[in-house]
Protein backbone atom coordinates (compact mmCIF):
# COMPACT_ATOMS: atom_id res chain seq x y z
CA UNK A 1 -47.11 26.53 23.27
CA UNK A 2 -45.50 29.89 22.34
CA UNK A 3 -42.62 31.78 21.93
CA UNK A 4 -41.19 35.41 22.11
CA UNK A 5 -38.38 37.34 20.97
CA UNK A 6 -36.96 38.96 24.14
CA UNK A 7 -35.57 42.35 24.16
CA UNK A 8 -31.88 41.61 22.43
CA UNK A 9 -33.40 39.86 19.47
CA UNK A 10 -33.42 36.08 20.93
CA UNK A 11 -36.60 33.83 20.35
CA UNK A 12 -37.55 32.35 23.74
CA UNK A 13 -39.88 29.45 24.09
CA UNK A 14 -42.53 28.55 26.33
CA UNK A 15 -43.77 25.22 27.38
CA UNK A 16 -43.26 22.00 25.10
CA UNK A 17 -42.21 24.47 21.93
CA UNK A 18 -38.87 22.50 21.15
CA UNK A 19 -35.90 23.53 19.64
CA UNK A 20 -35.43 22.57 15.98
CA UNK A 21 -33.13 19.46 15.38
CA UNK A 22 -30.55 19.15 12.67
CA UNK A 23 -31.38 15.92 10.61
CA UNK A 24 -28.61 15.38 8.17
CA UNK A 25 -25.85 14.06 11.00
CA UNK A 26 -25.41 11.33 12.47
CA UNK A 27 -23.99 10.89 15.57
CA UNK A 28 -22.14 7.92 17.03
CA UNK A 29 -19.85 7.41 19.72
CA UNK A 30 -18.46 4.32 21.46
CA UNK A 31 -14.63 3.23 21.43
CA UNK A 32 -13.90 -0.17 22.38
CA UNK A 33 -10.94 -1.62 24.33
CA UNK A 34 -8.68 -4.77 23.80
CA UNK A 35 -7.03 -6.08 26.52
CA UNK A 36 -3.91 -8.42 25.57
CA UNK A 37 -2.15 -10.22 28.40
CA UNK A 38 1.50 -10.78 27.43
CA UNK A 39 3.34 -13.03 29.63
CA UNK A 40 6.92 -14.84 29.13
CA UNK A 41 5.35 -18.41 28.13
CA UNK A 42 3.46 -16.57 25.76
CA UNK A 43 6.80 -15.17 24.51
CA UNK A 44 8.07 -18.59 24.65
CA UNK A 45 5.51 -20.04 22.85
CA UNK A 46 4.72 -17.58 19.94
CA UNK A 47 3.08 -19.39 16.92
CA UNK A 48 4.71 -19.04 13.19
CA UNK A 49 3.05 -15.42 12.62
CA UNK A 50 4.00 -14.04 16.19
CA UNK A 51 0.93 -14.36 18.03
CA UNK A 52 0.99 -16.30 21.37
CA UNK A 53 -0.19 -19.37 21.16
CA UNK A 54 -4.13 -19.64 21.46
CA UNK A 55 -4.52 -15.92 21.38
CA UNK A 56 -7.05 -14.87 18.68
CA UNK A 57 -8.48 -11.17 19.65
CA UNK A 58 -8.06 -8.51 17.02
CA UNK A 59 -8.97 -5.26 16.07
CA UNK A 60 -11.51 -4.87 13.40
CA UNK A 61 -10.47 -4.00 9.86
CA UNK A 62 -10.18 -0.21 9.10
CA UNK A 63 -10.60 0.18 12.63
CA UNK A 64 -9.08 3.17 14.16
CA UNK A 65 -5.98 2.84 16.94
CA UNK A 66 -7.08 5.95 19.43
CA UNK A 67 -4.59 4.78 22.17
CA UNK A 68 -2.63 2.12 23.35
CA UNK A 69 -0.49 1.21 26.61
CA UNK A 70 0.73 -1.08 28.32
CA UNK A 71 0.98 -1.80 32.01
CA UNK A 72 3.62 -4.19 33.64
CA UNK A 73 2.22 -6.73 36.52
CA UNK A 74 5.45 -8.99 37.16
CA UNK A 75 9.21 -7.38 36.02
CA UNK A 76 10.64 -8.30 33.03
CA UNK A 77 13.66 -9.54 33.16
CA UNK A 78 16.50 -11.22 31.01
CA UNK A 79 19.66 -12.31 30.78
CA UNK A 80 20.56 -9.49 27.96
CA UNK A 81 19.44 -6.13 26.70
CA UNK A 82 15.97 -7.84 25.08
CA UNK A 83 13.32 -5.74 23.48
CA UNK A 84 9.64 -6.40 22.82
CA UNK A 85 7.59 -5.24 19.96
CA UNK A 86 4.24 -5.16 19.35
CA UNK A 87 2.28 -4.82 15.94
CA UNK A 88 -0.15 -6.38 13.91
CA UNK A 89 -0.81 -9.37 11.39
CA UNK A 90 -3.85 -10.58 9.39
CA UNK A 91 -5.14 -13.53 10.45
CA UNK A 92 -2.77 -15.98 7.63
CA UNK A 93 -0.08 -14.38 9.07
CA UNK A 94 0.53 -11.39 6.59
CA UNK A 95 2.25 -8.62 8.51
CA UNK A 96 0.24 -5.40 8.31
CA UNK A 97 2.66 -3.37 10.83
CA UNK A 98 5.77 -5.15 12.87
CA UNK A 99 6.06 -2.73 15.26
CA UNK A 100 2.55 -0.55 14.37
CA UNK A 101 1.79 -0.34 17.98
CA UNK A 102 5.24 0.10 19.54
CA UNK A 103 8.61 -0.39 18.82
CA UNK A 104 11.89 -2.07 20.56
CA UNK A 105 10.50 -1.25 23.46
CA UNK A 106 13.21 -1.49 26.35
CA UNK A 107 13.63 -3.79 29.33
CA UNK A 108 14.34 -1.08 31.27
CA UNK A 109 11.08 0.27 30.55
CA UNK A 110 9.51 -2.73 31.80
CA UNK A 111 11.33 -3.79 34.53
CA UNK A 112 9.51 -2.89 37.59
CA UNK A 113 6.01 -3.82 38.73
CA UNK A 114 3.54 -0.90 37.74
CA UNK A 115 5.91 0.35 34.70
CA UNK A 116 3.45 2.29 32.21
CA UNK A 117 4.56 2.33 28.44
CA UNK A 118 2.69 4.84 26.42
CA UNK A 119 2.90 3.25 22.95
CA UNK A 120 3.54 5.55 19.90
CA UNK A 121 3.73 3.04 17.32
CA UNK A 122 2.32 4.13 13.35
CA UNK A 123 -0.60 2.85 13.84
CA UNK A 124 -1.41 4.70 17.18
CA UNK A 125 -2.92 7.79 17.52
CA UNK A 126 -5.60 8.15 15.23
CA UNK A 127 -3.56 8.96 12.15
CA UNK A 128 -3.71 6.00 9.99
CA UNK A 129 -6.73 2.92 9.74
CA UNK A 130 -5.10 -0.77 10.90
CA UNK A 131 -5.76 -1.44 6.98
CA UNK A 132 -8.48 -3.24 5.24
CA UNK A 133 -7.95 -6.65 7.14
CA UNK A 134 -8.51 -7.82 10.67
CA UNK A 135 -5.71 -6.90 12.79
CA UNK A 136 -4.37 -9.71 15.48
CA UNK A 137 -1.42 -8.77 18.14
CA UNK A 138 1.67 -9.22 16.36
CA UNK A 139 4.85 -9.39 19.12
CA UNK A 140 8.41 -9.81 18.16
CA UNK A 141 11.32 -10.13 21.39
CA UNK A 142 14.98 -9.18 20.18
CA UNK A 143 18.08 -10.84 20.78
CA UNK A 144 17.62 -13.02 23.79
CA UNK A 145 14.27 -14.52 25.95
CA UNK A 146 12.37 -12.79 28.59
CA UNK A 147 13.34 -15.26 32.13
CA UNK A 148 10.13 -13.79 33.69
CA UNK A 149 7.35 -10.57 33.00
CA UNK A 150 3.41 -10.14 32.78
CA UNK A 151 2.16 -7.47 31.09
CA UNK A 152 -1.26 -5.75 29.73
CA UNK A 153 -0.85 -4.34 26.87
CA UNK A 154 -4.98 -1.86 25.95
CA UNK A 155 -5.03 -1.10 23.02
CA UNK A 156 -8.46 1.71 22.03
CA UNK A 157 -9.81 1.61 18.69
CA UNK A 158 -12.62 3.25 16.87
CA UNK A 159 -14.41 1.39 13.76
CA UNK A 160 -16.13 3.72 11.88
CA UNK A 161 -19.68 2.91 10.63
């Protein structure tokens, strides 16, 4: 093993001499995915705190929203000019954010098979931690029901260590 300076003052080296390692970070990566699938019996059958029925995934608490969309399978469609919303509740049904993901978001927006919604809700984008609780799907439909619709709605989040 040995090593040289070359001729413009940088230290080359020769067979197993390795390069020194910084010790005092830590490095960690990983983001994990939730996948909610939002149809209109679920948005017939929301429980007391919003959820639909049977529908327990969450995002960890002080977890980190890195991105969220969502992507439309069957039309949405409705007798009126009905919204969805999606945010978040602890588990006893405490809101944390109504409409942290995204808000009011329009029929029009989710009316054709392959619509994309970017969500820009609060909680999205890396500013702000979902809070100190465990953070369950929270949707809220304005004035009117949804007749028909299917949706995913992926939602990325970080938890830090």
């Amino acid at each position: 093993m040995s090593t040289h300076t070359n001729f413009d003052g940088l230290k080359v080296n020769y067979n197993l001499t390795l390069a020194e390692t910084d010790p005092t970070g830590v490095v960690r990566t990983g983001e994990n995915t939730m996948v909610l699938e939002i149809t209109t019996d679920d948005l017939r059958g929301l429980d007391t705190v919003g959820n639909p029925t049977g529908r327990r995934a969450y995002v960890p608490a002080n977890s980190v929203i890195t991105d969220a969309f969502m992507v439309v399978e069957e039309a949405f469609t409705s007798a009126g000019s009905t919204t969805l919303s999606i945010g978040f509740a602890e588990d006893d049904g405490t809101v944390i954010d109504v409409d942290g993901v995204d808000a009011t978001i329009a029929k029009t927006a989710m009316d054709a098979v392959g619509d994309v919604v970017q969500c820009d809700g609060a909680l999205v984008g890396g500013v702000v931690t979902v809070g100190t609780a465990n953070a369950y799907p929270y949707i809220t439909v304005g004035t009117g029901p949804y007749t028909a619709g299917k949706a995913k709605v992926v939602i990325k989040y970080f938890t830090p260590v």
